[in-house]
C-alpha atoms as a PDB file:
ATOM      1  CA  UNK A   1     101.155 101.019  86.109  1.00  0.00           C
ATOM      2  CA  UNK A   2     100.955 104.403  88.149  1.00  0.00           C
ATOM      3  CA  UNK A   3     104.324 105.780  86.643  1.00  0.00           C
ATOM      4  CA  UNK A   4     106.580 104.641  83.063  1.00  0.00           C
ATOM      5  CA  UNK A   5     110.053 103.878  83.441  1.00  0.00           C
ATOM      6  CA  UNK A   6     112.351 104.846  80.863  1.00  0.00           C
ATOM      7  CA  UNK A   7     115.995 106.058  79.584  1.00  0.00           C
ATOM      8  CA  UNK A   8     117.122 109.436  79.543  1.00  0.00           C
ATOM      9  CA  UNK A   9     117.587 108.722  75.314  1.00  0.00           C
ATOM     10  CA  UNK A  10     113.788 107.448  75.488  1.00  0.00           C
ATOM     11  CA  UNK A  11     112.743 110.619  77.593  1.00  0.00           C
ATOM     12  CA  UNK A  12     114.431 113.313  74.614  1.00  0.00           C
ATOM     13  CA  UNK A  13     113.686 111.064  70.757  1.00  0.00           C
ATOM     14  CA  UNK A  14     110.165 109.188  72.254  1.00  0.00           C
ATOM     15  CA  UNK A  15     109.516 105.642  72.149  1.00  0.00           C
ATOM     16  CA  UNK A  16     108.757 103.531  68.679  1.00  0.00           C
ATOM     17  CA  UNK A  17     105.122 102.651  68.803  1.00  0.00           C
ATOM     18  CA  UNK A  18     106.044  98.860  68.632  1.00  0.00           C
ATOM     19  CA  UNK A  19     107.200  99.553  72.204  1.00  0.00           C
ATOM     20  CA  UNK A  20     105.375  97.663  75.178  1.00  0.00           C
ATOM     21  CA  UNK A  21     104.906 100.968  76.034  1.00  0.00           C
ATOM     22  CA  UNK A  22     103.613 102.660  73.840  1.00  0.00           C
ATOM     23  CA  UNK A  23     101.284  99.935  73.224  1.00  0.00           C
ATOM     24  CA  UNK A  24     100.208  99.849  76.329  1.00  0.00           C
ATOM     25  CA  UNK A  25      99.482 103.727  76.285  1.00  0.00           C
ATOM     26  CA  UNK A  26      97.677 104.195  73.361  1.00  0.00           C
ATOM     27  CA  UNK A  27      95.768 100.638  73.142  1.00  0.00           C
ATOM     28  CA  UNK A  28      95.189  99.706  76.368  1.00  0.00           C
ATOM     29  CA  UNK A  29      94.641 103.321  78.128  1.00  0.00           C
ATOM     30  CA  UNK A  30      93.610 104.508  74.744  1.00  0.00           C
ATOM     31  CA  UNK A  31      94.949 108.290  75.404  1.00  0.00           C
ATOM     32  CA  UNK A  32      96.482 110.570  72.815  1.00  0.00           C
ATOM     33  CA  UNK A  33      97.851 113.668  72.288  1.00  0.00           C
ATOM     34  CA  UNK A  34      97.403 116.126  75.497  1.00  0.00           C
ATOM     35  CA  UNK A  35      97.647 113.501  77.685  1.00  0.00           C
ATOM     36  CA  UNK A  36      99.359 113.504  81.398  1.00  0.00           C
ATOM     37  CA  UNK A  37     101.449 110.156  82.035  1.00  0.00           C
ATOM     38  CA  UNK A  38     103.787 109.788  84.980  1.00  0.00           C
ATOM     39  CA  UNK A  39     107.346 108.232  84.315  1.00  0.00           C
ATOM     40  CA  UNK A  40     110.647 108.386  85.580  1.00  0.00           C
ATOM     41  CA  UNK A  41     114.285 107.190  84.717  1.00  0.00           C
ATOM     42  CA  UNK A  42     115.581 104.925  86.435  1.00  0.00           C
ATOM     43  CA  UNK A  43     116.787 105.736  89.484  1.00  0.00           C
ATOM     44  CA  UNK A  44     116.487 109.386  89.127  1.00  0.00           C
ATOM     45  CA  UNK A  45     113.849 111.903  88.779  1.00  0.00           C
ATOM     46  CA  UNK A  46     110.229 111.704  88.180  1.00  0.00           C
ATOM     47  CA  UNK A  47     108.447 113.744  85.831  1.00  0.00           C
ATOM     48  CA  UNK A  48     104.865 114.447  83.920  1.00  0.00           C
ATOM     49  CA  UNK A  49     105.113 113.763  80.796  1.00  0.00           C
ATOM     50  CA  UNK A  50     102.552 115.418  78.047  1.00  0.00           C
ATOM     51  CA  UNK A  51     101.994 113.382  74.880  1.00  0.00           C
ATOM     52  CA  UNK A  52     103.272 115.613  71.988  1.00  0.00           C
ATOM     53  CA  UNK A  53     102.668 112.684  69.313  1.00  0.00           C
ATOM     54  CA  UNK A  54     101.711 109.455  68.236  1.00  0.00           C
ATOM     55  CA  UNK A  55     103.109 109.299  64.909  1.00  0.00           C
ATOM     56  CA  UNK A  56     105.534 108.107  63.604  1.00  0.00           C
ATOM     57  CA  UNK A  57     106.908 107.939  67.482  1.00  0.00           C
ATOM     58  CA  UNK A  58     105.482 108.787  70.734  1.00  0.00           C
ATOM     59  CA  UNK A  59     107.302 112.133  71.714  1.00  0.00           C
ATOM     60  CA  UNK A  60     106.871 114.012  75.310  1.00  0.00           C
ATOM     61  CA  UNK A  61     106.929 117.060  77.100  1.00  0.00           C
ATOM     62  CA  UNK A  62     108.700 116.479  80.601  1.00  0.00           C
ATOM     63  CA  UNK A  63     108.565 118.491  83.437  1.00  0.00           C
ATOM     64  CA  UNK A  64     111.026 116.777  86.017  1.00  0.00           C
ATOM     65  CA  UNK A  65     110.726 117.122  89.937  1.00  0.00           C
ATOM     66  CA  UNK A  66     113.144 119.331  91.416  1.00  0.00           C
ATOM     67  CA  UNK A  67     114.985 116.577  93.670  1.00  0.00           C
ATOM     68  CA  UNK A  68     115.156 112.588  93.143  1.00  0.00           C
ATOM     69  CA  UNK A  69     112.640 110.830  95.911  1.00  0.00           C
ATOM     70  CA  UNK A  70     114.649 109.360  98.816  1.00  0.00           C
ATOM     71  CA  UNK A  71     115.347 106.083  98.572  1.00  0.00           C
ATOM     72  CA  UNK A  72     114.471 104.202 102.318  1.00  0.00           C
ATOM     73  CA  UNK A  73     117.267 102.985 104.458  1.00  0.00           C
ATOM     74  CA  UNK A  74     115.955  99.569 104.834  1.00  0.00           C
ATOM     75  CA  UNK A  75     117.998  96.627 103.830  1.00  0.00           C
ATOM     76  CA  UNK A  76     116.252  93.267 103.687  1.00  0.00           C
ATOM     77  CA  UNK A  77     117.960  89.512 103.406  1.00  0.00           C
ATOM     78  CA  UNK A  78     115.722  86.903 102.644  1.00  0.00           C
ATOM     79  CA  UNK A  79     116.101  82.659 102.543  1.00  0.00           C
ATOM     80  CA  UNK A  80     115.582  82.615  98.630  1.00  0.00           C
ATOM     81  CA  UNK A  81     112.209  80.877  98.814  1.00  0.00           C
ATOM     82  CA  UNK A  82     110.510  79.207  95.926  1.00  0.00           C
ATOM     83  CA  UNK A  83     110.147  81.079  92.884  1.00  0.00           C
ATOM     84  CA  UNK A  84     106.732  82.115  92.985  1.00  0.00           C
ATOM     85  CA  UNK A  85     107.071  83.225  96.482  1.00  0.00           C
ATOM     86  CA  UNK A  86     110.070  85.092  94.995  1.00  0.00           C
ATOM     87  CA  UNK A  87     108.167  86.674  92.537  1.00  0.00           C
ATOM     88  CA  UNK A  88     105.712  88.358  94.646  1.00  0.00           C
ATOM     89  CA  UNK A  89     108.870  89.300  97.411  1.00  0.00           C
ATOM     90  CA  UNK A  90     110.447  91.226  94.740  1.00  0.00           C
ATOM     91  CA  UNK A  91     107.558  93.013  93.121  1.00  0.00           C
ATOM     92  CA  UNK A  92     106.423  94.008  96.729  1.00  0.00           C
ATOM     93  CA  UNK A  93     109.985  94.615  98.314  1.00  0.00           C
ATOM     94  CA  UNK A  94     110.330  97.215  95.391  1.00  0.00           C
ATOM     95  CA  UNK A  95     106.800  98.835  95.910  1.00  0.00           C
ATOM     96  CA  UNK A  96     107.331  99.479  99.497  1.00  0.00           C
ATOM     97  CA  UNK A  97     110.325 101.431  99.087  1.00  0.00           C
ATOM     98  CA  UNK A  98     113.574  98.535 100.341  1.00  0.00           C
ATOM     99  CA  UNK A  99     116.910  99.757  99.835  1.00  0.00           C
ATOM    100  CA  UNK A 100     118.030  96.436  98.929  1.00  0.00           C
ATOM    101  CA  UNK A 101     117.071  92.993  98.507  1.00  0.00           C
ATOM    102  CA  UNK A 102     119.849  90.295  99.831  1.00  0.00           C
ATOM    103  CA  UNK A 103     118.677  87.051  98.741  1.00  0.00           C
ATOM    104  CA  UNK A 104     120.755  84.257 100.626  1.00  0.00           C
ATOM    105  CA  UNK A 105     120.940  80.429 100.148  1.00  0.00           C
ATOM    106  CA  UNK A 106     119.651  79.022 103.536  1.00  0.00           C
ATOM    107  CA  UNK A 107     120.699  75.585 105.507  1.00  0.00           C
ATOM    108  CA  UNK A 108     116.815  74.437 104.693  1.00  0.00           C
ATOM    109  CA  UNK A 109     116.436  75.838 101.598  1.00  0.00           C
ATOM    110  CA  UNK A 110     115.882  73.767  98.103  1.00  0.00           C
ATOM    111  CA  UNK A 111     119.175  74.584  96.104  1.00  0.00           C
ATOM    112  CA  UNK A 112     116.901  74.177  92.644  1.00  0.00           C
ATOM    113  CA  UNK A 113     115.719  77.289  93.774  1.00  0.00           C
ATOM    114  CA  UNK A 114     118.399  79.068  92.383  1.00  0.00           C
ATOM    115  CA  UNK A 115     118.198  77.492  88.825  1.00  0.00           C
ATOM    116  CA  UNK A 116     114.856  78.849  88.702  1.00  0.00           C
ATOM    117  CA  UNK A 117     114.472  81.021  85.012  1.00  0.00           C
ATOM    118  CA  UNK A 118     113.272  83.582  86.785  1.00  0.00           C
ATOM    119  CA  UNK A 119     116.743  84.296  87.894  1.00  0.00           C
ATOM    120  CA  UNK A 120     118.580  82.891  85.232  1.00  0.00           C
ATOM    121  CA  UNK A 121     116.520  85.373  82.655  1.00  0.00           C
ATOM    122  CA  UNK A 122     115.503  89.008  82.899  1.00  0.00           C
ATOM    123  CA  UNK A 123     112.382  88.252  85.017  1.00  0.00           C
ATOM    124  CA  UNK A 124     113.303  89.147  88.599  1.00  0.00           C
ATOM    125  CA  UNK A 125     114.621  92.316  87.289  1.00  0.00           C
ATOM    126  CA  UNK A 126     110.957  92.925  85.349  1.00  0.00           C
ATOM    127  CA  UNK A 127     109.306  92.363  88.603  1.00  0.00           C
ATOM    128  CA  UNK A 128     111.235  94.696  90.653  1.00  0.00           C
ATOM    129  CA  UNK A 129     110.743  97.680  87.622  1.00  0.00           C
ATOM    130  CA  UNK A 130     106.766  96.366  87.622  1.00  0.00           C
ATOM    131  CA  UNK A 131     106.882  97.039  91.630  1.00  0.00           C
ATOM    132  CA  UNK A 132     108.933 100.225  91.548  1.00  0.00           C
ATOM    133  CA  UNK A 133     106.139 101.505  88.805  1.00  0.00           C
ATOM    134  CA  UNK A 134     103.126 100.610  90.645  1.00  0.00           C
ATOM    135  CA  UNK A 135     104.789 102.807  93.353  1.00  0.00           C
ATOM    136  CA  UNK A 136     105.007 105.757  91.186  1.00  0.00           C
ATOM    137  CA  UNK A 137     108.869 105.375  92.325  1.00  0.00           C
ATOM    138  CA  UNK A 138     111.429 105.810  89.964  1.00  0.00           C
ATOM    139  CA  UNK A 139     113.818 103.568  92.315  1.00  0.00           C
ATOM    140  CA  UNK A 140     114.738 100.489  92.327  1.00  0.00           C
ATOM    141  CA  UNK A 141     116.230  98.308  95.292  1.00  0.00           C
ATOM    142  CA  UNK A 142     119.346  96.471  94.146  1.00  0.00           C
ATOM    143  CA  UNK A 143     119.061  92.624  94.267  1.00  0.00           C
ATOM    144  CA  UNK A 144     121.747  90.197  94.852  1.00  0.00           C
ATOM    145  CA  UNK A 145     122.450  86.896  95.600  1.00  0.00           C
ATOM    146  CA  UNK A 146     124.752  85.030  98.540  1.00  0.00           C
ATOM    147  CA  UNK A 147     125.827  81.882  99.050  1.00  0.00           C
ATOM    148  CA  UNK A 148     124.649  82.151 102.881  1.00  0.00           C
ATOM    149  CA  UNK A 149     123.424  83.826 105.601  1.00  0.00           C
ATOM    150  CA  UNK A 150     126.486  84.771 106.909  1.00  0.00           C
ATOM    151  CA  UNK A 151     128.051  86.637 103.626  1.00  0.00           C
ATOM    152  CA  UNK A 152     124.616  88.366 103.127  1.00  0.00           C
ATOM    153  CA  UNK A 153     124.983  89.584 106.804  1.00  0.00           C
ATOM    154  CA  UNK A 154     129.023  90.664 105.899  1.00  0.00           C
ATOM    155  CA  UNK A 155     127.454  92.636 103.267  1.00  0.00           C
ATOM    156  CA  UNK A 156     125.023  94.803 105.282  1.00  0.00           C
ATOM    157  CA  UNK A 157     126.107  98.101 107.050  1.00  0.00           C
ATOM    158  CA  UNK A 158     126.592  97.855 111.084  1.00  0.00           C
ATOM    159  CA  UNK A 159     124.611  99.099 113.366  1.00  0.00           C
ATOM    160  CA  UNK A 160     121.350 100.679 112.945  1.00  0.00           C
ATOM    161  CA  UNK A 161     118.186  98.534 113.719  1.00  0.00           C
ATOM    162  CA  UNK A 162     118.521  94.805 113.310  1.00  0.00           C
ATOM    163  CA  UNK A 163     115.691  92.264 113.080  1.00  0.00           C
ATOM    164  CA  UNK A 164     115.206  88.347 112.328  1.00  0.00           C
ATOM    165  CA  UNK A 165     111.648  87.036 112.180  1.00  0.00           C
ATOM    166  CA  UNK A 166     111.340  83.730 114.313  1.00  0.00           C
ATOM    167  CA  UNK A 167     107.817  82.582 115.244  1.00  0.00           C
ATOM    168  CA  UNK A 168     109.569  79.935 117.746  1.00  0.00           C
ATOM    169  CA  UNK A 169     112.529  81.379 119.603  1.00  0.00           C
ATOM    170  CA  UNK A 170     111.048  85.125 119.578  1.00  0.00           C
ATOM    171  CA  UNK A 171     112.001  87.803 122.278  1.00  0.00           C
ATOM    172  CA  UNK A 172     108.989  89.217 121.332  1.00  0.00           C
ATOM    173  CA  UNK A 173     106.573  91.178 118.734  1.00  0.00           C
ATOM    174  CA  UNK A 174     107.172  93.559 116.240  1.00  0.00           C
ATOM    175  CA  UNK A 175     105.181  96.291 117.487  1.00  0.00           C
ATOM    176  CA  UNK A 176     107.973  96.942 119.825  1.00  0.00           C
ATOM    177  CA  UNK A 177     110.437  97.396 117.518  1.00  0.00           C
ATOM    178  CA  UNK A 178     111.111 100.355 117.988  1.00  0.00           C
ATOM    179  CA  UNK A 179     114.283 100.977 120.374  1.00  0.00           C
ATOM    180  CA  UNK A 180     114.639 103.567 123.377  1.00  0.00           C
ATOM    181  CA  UNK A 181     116.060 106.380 122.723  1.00  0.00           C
ATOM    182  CA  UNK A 182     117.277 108.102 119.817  1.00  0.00           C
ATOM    183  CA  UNK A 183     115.870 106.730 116.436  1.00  0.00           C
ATOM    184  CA  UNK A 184     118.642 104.433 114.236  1.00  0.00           C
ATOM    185  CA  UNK A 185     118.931 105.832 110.832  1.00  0.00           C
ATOM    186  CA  UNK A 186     118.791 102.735 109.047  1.00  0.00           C
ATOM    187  CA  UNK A 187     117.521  98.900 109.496  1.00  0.00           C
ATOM    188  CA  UNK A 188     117.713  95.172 108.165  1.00  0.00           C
ATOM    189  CA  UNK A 189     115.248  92.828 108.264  1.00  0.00           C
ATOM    190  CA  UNK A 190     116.309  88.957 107.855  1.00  0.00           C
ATOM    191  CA  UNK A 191     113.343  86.812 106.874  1.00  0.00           C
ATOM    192  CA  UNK A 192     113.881  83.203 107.167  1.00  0.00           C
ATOM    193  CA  UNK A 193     113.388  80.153 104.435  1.00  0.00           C
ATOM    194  CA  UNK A 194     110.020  78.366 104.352  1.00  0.00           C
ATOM    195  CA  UNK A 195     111.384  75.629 106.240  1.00  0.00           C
ATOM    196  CA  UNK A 196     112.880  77.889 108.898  1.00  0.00           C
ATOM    197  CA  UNK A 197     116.047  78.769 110.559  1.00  0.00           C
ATOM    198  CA  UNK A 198     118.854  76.214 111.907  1.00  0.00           C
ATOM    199  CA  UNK A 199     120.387  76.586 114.818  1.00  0.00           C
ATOM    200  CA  UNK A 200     123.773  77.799 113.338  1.00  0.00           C
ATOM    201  CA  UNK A 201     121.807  80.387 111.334  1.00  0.00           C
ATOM    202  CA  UNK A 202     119.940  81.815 114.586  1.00  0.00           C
ATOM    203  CA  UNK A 203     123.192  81.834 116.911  1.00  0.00           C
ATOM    204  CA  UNK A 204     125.101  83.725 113.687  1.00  0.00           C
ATOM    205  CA  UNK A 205     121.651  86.311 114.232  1.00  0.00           C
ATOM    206  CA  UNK A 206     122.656  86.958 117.205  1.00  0.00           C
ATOM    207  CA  UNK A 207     126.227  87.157 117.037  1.00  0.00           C
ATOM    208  CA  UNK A 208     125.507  89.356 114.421  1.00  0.00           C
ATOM    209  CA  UNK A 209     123.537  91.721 116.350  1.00  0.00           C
ATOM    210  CA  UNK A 210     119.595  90.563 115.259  1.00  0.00           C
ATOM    211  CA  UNK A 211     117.125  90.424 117.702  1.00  0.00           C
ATOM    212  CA  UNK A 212     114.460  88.091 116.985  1.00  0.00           C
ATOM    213  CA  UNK A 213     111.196  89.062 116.395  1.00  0.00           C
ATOM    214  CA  UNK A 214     107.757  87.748 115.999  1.00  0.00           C
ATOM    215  CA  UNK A 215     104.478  88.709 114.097  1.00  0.00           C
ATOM    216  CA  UNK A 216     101.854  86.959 116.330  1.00  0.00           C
ATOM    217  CA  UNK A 217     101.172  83.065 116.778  1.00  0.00           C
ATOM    218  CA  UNK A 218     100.244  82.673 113.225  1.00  0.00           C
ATOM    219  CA  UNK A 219     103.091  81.597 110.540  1.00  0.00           C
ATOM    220  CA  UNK A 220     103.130  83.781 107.762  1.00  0.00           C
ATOM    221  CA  UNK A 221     104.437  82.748 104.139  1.00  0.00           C
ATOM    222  CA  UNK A 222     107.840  84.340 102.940  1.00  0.00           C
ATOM    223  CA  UNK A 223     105.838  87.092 100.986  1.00  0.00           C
ATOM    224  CA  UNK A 224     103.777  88.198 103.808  1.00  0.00           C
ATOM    225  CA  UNK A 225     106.386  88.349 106.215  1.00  0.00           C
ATOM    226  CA  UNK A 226     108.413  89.960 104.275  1.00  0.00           C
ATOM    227  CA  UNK A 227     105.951  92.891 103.393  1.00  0.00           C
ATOM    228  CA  UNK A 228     104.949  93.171 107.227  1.00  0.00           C
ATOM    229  CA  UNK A 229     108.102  92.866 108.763  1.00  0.00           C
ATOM    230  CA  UNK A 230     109.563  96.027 106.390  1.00  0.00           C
ATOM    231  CA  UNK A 231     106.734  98.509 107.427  1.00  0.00           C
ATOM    232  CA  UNK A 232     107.144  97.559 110.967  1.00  0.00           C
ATOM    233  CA  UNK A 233     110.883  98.368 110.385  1.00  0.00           C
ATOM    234  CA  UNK A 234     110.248 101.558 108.344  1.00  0.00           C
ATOM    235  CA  UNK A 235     107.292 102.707 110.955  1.00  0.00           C
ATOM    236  CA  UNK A 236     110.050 102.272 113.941  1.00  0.00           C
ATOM    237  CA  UNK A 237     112.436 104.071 111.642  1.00  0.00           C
ATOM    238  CA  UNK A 238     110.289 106.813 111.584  1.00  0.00           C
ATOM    239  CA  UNK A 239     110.934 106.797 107.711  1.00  0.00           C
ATOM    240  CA  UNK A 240     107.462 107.168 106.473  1.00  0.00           C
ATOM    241  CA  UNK A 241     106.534 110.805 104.526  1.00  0.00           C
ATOM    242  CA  UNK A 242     103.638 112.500 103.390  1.00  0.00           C
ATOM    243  CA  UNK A 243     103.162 111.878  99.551  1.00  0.00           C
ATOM    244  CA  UNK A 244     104.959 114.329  97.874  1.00  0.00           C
ATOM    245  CA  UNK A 245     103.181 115.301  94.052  1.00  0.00           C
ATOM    246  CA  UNK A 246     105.747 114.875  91.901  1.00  0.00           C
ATOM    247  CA  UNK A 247     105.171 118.133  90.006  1.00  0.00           C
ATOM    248  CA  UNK A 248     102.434 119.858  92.030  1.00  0.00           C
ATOM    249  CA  UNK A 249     100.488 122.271  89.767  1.00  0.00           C
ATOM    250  CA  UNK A 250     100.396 119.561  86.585  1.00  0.00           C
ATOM    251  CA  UNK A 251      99.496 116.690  88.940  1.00  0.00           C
ATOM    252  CA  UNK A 252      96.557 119.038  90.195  1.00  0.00           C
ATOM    253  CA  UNK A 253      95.476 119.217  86.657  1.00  0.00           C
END
């Protein structure tokens, strides 16, 4: 992991050294006292943190950034796809920097999908804080579930930049995203099931503003469409930044 989530409570009293954590600190990374780590509470600032001590708990210094890192205004809805597709959408979704992750039952998806442990447990929720941290982000994109297309497309804002992936009833690619005129402030990506859209789902698209969009003649899996699709949308955004240290003169060190 590039950063270590925690609590505000955890960042003042320390971490017990039975922790994950702190296991995975001082046995796996083997450092000690002195040592620069990067964490961050969730969804708010990011700091380094200097090991103060490893006994009888593992204390910090902090020295927080001055401002919490933007979060990016991409929204994206997505078929619920198997769970190990799942796995790697929400890991990734949260590493790249999406808003939020709309998860919707589809007309051709597989309804055992949803029974799947890794929703009915604290799984999908470890995946997105796994993704966040191998960002160094200390944000994480809220996740939530619909029981279609068409209330996961209620619950998105209007306007802005709106894209479905279709490999078969595309206006076009991608790469031309990117409207005329002024940039949108904002975008949602809708990424289809593994079986593909219905009808009803792609005239509901449309209705609903989407323009449908293609990533070459090649069919991508969930995962990977889902991964290229958002930085398309964020590079027509405009939304990419230089990387930003979160504390400049003690990352430097």
């Amino acid at each position: 992991m590039n950063l270590m989530l925690m609590t505000e409570r955890e960042a003042k009293e320390g971490l017990p050294l039975a922790d994950a954590r702190s296991r995975h600190l001082l046995k796996t990374l083997r450092v000690g006292i002195g040592a620069k780590v990067h964490v961050g509470v969730r969804n708010g600032r990011r700091g380094i943190a200097v090991i103060l001590t490893t006994e009888p708990r593992l204390t910090f210094g902090i020295r927080w950034e001055e401002s919490i890192q933007p979060m990016l205004p991409l929204d994206v809805l997505v078929g619920l796809p198997r769970p190990q597709s799942a796995r790697k959408v929400l890991h990734d979704l949260a590493s790249l920097g999406a808003r939020k992750i709309r998860l919707f039952r589809p007309a051709k998806g597989d309804p055992a999908y949803a029974t799947s442990s890794l929703w009915t447990t604290e799984e999908w929720r470890e995946l997105v804080e796994k993704g966040a941290e191998q960002a160094c982000s200390a944000l994480l994109p809220e996740v939530s579930h619909h029981a279609d297309l068409a209330e996961a497309m209620g619950a998105c804002p209007s306007g802005g930049l709106r894209i479905a992936l279709d490999p078969y009833e595309a206006s076009g690619p991608m790469s031309g995203a990117a409207p005329k005129g002024p940039r949108p402030s904002a975008a949602v990506l809708a990424i289809g099931p593994e079986r593909g859209w219905d009808a009803a789902e792609r005239a509901a698209l449309r209705e609903g503003g989407f323009e449908l969009m293609h990533l070459g003649d090649r069919i991508a899996r969930v995962e990977t469409a889902c991964v290229a699709g958002a930085a398309l949308c964020l590079a027509a955004l405009g939304a990419w930044r230089a990387h930003r240290p979160i504390v400049p003169d003690l990352d430097a060190g």
